[in-house]
Protein backbone atom coordinates (compact mmCIF):
# COMPACT_ATOMS: atom_id res chain seq x y z
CA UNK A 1 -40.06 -93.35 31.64
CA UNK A 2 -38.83 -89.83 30.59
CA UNK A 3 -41.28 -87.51 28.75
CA UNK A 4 -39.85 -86.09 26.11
CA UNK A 5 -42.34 -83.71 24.51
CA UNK A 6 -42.03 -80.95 27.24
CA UNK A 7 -43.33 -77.69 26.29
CA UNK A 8 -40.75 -75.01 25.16
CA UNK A 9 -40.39 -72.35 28.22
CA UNK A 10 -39.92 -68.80 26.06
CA UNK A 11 -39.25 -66.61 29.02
CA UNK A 12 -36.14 -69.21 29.77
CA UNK A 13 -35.28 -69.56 26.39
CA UNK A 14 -35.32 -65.39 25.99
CA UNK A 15 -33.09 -65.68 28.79
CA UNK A 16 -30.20 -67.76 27.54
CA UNK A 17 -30.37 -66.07 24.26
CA UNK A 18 -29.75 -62.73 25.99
CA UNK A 19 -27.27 -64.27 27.67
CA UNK A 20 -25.28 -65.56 24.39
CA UNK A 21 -25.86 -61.98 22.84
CA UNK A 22 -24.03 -60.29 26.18
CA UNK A 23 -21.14 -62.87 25.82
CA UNK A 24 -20.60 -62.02 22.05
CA UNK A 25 -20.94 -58.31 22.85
CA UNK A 26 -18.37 -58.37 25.43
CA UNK A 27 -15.77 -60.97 23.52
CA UNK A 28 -15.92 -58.75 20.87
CA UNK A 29 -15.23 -55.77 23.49
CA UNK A 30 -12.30 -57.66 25.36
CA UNK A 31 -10.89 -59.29 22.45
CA UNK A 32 -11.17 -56.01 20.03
CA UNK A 33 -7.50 -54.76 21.24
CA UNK A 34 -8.43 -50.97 19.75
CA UNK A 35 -11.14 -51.22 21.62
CA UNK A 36 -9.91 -52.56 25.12
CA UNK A 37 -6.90 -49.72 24.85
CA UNK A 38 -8.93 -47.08 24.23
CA UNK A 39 -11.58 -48.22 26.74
CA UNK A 40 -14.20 -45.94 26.02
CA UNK A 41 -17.47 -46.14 23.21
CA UNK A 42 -15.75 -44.61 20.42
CA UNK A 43 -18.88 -44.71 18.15
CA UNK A 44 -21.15 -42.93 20.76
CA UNK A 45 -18.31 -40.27 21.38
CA UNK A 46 -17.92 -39.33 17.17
CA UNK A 47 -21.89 -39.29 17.33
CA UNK A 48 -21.83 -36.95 20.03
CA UNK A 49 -18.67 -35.10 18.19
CA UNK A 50 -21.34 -35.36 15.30
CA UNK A 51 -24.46 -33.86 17.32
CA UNK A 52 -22.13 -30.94 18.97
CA UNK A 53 -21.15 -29.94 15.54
CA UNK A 54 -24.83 -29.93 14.23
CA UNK A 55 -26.18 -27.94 17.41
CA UNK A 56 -23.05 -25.28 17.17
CA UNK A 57 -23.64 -25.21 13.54
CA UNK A 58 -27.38 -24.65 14.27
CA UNK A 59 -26.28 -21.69 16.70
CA UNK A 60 -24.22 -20.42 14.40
CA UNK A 61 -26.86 -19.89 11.61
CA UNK A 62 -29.24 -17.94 14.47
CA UNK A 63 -26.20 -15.66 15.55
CA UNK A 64 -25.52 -15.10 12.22
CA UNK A 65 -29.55 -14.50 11.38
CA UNK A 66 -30.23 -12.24 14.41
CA UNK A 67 -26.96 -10.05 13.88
CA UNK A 68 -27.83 -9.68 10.09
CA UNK A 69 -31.30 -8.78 11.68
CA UNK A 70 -29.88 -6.23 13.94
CA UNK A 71 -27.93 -4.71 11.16
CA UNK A 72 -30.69 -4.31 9.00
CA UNK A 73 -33.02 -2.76 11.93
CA UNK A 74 -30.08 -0.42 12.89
CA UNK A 75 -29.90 0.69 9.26
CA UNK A 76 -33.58 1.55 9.40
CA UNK A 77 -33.35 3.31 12.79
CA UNK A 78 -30.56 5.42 11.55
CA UNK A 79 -32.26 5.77 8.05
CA UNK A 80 -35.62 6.65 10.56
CA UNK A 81 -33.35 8.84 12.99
CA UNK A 82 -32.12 11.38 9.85
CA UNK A 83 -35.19 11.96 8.97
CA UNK A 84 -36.11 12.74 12.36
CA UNK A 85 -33.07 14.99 12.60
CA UNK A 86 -33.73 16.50 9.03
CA UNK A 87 -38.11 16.98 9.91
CA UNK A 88 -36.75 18.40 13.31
CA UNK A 89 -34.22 20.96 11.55
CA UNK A 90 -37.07 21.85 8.98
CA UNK A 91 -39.36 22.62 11.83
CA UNK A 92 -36.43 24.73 13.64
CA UNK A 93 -36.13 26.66 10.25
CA UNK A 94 -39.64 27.35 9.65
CA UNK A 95 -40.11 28.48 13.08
CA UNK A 96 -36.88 31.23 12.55
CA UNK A 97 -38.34 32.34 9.56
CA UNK A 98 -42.06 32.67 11.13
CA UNK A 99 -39.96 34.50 14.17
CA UNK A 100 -37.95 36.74 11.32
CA UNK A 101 -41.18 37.68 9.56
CA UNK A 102 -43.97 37.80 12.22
CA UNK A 103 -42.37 38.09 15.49
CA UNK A 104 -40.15 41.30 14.73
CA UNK A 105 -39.06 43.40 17.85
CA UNK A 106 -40.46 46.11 16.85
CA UNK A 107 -44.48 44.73 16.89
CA UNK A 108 -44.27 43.75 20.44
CA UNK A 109 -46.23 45.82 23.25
CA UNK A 110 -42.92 46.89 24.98
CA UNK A 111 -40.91 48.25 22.35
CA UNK A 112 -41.48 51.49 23.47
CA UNK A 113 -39.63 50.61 26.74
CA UNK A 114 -36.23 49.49 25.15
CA UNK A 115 -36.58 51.09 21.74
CA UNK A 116 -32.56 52.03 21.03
CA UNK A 117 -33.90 54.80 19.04
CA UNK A 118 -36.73 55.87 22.02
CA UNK A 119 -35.11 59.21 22.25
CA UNK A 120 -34.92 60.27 18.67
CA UNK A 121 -38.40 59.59 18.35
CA UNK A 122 -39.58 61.48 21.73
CA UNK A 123 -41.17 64.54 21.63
CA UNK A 124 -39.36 67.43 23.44
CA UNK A 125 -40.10 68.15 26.89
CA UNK A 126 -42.65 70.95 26.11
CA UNK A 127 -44.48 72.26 23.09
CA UNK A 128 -46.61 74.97 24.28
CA UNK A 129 -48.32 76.07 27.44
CA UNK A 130 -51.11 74.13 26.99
CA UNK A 131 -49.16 71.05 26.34
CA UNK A 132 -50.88 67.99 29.00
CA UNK A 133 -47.41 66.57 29.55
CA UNK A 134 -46.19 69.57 31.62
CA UNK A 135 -46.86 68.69 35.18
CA UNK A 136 -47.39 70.86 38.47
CA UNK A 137 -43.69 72.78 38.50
CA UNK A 138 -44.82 73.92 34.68
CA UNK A 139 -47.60 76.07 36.29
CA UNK A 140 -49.74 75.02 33.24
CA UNK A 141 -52.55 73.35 34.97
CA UNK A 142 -53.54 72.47 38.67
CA UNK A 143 -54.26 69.63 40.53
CA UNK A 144 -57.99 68.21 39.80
CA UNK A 145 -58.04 69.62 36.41
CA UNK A 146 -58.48 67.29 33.97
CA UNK A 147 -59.59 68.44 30.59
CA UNK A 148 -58.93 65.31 28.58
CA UNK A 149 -60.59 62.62 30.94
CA UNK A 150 -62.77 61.44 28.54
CA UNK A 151 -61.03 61.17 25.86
CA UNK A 152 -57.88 59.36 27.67
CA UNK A 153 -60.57 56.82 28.89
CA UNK A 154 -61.91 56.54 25.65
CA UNK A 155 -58.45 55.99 24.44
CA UNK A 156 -57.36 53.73 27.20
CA UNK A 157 -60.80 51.57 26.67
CA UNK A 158 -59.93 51.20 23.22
CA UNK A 159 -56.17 50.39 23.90
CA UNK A 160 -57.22 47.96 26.50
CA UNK A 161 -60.04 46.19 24.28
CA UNK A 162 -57.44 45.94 21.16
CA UNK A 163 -55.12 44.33 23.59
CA UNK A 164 -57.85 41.88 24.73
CA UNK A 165 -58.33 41.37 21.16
CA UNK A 166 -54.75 40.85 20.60
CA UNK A 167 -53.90 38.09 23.31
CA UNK A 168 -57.56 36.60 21.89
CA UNK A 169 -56.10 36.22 18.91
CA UNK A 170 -52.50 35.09 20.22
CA UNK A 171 -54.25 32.38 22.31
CA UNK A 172 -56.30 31.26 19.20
CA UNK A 173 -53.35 31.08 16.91
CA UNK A 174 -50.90 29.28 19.54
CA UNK A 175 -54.29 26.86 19.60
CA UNK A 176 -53.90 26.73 15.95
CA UNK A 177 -50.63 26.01 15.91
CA UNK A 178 -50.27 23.18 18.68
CA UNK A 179 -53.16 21.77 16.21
CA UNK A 180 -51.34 21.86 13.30
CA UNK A 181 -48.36 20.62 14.80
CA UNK A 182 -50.06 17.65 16.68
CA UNK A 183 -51.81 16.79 13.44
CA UNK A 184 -48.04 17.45 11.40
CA UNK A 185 -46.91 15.12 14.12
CA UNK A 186 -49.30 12.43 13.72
CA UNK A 187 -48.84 12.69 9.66
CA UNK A 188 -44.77 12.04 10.34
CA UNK A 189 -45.08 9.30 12.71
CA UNK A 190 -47.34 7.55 10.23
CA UNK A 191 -45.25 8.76 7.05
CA UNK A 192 -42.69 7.28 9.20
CA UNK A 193 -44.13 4.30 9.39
CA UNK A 194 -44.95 3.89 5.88
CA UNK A 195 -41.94 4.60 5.11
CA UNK A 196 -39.97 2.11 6.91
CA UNK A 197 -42.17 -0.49 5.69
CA UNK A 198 -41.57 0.66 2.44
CA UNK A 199 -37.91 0.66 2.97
CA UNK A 200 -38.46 -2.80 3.84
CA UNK A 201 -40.13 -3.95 1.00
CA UNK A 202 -37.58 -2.10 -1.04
CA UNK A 203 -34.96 -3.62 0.54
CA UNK A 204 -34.82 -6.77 -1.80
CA UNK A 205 -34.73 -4.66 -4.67
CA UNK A 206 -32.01 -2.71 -3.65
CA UNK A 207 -29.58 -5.22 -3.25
CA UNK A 208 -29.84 -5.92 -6.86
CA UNK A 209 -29.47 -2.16 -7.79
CA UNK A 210 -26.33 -2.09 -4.91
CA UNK A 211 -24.76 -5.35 -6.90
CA UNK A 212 -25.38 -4.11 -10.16
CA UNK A 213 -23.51 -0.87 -9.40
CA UNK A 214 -20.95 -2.56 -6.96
CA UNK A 215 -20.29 -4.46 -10.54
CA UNK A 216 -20.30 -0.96 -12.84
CA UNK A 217 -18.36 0.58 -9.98
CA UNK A 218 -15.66 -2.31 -9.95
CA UNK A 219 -15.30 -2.32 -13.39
CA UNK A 220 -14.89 1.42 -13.30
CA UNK A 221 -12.43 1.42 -10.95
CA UNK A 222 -10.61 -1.38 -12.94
CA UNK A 223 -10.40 0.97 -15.92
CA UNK A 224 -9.30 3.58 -13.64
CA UNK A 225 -6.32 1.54 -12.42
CA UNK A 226 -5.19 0.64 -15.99
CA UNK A 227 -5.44 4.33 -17.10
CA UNK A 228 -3.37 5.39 -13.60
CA UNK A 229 -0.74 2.59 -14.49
CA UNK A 230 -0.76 3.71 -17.95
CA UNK A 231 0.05 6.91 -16.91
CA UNK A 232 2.21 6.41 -14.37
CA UNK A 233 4.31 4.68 -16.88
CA UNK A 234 4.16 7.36 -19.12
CA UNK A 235 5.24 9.63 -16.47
CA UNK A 236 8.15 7.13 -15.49
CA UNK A 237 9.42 7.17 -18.99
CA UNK A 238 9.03 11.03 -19.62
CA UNK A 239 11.03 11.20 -15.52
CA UNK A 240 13.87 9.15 -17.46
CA UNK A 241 14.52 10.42 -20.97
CA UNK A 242 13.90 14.28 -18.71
CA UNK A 243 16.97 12.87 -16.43
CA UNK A 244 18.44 11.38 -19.04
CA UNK A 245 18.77 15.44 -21.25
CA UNK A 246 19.82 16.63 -17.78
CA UNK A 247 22.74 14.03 -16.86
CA UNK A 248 23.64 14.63 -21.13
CA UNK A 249 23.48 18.74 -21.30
CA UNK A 250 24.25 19.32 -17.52
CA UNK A 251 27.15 20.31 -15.62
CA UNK A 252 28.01 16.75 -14.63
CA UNK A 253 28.94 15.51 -18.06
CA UNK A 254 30.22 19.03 -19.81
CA UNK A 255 32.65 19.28 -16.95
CA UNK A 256 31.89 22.51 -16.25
CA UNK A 257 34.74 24.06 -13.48
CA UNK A 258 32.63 27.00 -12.10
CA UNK A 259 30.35 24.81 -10.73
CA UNK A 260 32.63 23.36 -8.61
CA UNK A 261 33.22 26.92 -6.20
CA UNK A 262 32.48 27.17 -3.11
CA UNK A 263 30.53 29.95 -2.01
CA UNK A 264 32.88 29.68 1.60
CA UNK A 265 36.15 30.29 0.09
CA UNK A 266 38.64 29.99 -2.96
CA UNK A 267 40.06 27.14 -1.26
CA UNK A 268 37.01 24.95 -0.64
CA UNK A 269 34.88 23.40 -3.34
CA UNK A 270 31.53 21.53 -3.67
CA UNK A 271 32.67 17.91 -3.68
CA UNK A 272 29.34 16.87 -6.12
CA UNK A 273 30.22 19.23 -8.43
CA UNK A 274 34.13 18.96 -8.19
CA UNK A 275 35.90 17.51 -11.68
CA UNK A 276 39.73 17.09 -10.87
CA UNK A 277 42.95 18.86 -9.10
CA UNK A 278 45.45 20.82 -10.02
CA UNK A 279 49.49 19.98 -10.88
CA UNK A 280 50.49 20.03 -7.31
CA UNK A 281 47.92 18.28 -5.19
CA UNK A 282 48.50 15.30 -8.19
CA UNK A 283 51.89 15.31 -6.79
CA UNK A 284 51.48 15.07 -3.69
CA UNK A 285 48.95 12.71 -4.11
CA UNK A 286 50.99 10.48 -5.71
CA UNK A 287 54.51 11.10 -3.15
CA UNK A 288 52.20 10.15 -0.83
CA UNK A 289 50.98 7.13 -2.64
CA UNK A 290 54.83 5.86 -2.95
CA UNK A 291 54.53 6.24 0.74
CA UNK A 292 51.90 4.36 1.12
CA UNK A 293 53.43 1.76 -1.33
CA UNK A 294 56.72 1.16 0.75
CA UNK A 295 54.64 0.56 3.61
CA UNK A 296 52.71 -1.96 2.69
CA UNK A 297 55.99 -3.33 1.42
CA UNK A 298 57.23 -3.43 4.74
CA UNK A 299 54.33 -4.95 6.29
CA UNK A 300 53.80 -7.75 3.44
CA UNK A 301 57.26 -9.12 4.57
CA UNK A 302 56.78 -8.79 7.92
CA UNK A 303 53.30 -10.24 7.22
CA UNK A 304 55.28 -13.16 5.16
CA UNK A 305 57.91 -13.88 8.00
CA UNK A 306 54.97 -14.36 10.06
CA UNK A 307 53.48 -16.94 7.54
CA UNK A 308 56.99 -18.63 7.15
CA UNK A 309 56.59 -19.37 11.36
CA UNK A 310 53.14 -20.14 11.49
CA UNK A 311 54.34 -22.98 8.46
CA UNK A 312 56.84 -24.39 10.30
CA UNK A 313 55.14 -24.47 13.00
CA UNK A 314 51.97 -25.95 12.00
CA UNK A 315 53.93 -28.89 9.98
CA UNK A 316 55.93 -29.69 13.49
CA UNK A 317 52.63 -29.90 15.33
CA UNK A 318 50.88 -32.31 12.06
CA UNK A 319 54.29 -34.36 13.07
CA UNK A 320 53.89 -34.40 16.25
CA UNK A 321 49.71 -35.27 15.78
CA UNK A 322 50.06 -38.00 13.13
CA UNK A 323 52.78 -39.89 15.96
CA UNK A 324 49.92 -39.82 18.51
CA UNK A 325 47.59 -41.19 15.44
CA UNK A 326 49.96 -43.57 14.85
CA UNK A 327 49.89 -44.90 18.43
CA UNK A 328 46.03 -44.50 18.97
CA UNK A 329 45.44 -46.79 16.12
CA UNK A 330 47.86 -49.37 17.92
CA UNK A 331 45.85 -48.99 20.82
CA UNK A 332 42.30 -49.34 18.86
CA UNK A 333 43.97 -52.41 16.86
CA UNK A 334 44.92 -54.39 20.14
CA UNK A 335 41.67 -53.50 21.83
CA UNK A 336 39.68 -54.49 19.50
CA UNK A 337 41.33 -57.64 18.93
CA UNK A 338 40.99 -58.51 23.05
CA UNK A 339 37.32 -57.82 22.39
CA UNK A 340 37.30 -59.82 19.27
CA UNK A 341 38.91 -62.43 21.86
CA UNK A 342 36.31 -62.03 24.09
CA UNK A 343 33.37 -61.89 22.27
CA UNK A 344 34.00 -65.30 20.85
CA UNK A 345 34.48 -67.29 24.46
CA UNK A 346 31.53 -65.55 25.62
CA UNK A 347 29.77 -66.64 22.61
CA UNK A 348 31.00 -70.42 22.98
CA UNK A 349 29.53 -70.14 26.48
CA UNK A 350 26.39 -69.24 25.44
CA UNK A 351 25.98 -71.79 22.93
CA UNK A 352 26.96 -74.27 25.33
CA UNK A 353 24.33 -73.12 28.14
CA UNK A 354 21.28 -72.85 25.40
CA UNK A 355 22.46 -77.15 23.85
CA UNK A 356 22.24 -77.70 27.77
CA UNK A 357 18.65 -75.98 28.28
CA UNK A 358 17.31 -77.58 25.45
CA UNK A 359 18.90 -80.93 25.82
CA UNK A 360 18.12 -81.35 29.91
CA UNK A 361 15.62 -78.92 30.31
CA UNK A 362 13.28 -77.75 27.84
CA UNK A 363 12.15 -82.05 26.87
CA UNK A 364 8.83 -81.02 26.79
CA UNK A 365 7.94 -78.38 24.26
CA UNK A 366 4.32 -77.19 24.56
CA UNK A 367 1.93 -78.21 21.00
CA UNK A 368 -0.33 -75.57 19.03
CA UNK A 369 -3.17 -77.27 21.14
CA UNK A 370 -1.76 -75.83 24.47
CA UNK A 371 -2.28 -72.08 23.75
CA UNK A 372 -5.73 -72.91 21.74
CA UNK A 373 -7.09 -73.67 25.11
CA UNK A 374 -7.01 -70.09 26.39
CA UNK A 375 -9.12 -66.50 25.13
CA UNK A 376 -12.21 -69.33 24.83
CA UNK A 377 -14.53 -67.01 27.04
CA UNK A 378 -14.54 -63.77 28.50
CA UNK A 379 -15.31 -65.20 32.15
C-alpha cells in the first residue's frame, strides 16, 4: 500500500524551482544570438556607462564650483591686495611729507658739521684781543686762565639738559607713533575685513548692476556700429564721387601732353601719364606690324602642312586599328561561342549527377520533426 498524502518538502521544492529559473535564464542567454555574440552583460555595462557619466558629471559640477570659487576669492585678494598697495603708498606719502615738514636738514644736531653754507656763516678768525677763540700762538690769554668757566658750564648744562629733553621727547613721539600705527594697523586689518565681507555680500548685487550695464553697454556699442557703418558709407560714397571729379577734370581724361615728360630726358616719358606717339614711331609701328603679319603667315602654313600629316596620318592608323577591331571581335565571337558550347555540356552533366543523387541517394529526406528534436535544452 503506497501513501499518498506525503508532506510537501519546501527546501526540495525551492530547489527544483531554482533550478527551472537557472535553465530559463541560461536558454534565454544561449539561445539570444545578440547575446551569445556579444558575450558579455550588455545591460550591466550601459548601467555602468550610465553611473560613469553621473559620477564625471558630478565631478564636473565640483571642478566647475571650486574654480568659480577660486576666481571669486582671487578677485577679493587682488581687490584686498590694492588696497593694501594703495594704504601702503598713503602711509609712504604721509611719512615724506612728515619728513619734508618736520624732519628738515637743517633742525638736526649736526648741521653745523656739513652745513654747505658753514663758512659764510663763520665768524672770522679773530675779532679783538680779547676774543676767547684765539688760542696760545694769539698771545691773548695763557694756559689755566679761564675767565668764562662758568658760564660755558652753565651753557653746556643747559645745552646738554635741552638735548636730554630733546631725545625725551623723540623717544616719546616714536612711542606715539608705533602706537598710532599699531592701532592704524589694527583699524585696516579689521576695515579689511569688513570690507571683504561686505564685498561679499555685495557681490550678488553687483552682478545685476554688471548685467544691466553689460546690456546698456551692448546696446551702446550696437548704436555705435550702425553710426561707424553709416559713416563709413558716407565716406565711401564721398571717396567715389571725389575720384570720380578727379578721373573727370584730371590729366587722365583732358589728355593733357605735359604731363607725360620725363623729368630724365626729352626722349623718355612717364608711361601713366603718356597719351599717344608721334607720325614716325606710328610708322614704324605699323612696318613692323606687316612684319609681324607675314610671319605668322609663314608659320600658319607651315603650321597647316603639319596638320595635313598629322591627318593623314591619324586616318591610316584608325585603318589600321578598326582591322585589328575587326579581328578581335572574330576572336571574342568564336570564344564565346566555345564557352557557350561548354557551358551547356557541363550543365547537362550536372543535371544528370543531381537526378542521380536524388534518385539513388538522397531516398530518405529528413521530416520537420527531425530538426524539432534539437535546441530542447541548454545541457
Amino acid at each position: 500500500m503506497y501513501k499518498l498524502d506525503l508532506p510537501v518538502d519546501y527546501k526540495e521544492a525551492a530547489a527544483i524551482e531554482r533550478r527551472r529559473a537557472m535553465e530559463e535564464e541560461r536558454k534565454s542567454r544561449i539561445f539570444n544570438a545578440k547575446v551569445r555574440q556579444i558575450g558579455v552583460d550588455k545591460q550591466a555595462l550601459d548601467q555602468q556607462i550610465f553611473d560613469r557619466k553621473q559620477m564625471e558629471d558630478y565631478e564636473r559640477r565640483i571642478h566647475e564650483a571650486f574654480a568659480a570659487d577660486a576666481l571669486r576669492n582671487d578677485r577679493i585678494a587682488s581687490m584686498l591686495e590694492k588696497r593694501q598697495e594703495h594704504d601702503i603708498r598713503a602711509l609712504n606719502q604721509a611719512i615724506d611729507e612728515f619728513r619734508a615738514l618736520h624732519q628738515q636738514p637743517s633742525l638736526r644736531r649736526e648741521w653745523d658739521l656739513y652745513d654747505p653754507d658753514a663758512l659764510k656763516k663763520d665768524k672770522p678768525a679773530r675779532v679783538h684781543d680779547d676774543d676767547p677763540r684765539c688760542g696760545v700762538s694769539s698771545i691773548q690769554k695763557f694756559e689755566g686762565e679761564d675767565l668764562n668757566s662758568k658760564a660755558r658750564k652753565k651753557f653746556q648744562n643747559e645745552q646738554a639738559r635741552f638735548w636730554h629733553e630733546a631725545q625725551m621727547q623723540e623717544k616719546n613721539q616714536a612711542k606715539q607713533n608705533q602706537d598710532e600705527a599699531d592701532r592704524l594697523y589694527d583699524l585696516k586689518q579689521k576695515e579689511l575685513d569688513q570690507r571683504a565681507i561686505e564685498l561679499q555680500q555685495a557681490e550678488e548685487q553687483c552682478k545685476k548692476a554688471i548685467n544691466m550695464a553689460n546690456a546698456a553697454y551692448n546696446d551702446a556699442l550696437n548704436n555705435e556700429q550702425k553710426e561707424r557703418e553709416r559713416l563709413k558709407r558716407q565716406q565711401e560714397e564721398d571717396d567715389k564721387m571725389t575720384e570720380i571729379a578727379n578721373h573727370v577734370f584730371g590729366d587722365l581724361f583732358t589728355e593733357n601732353p605735359a604731363v607725360a615728360q620725363s623729368a630724365f630726358g626729352a626722349h623718355r616719358v612717364i608711361a601713366s601719364r603718356w597719351k599717344g606717339m608721334s607720325p614716325q614711331q606710328l610708322e614704324e609701328i605699323r612696318k613692323q606690324q606687316e612684319k609681324q603679319r607675314a610671319e605668322n603667315e609663314r608659320l600658319r602654313q607651315e603650321e597647316e602642312l603639319r596638320n595635313r600629316e598629322y591627318e593623314r596620318q591619324a586616318s591610316a592608323n584608325a585603318r589600321a586599328a578598326e582591322l585589328v577591331e575587326r579581328e578581335m571581335a572574330r576572336r571574342r565571337r568564336e570564344i564565346e561561342k566555345a564557352q557557350a558550347d561548354e557551358n551547356r555540356r557541363l550543365a547537362q552533366e550536372q543535371k544528370a549527377r543531381i537526378d542521380f543523387l536524388n534518385r539513388e541517394v538522397y531516398t530518405n529526406p529528413p521530416t520537420a520533426a527531425y530538426f524539432m528534436q534539437f535546441n530542447k535544452t541548454t545541457r
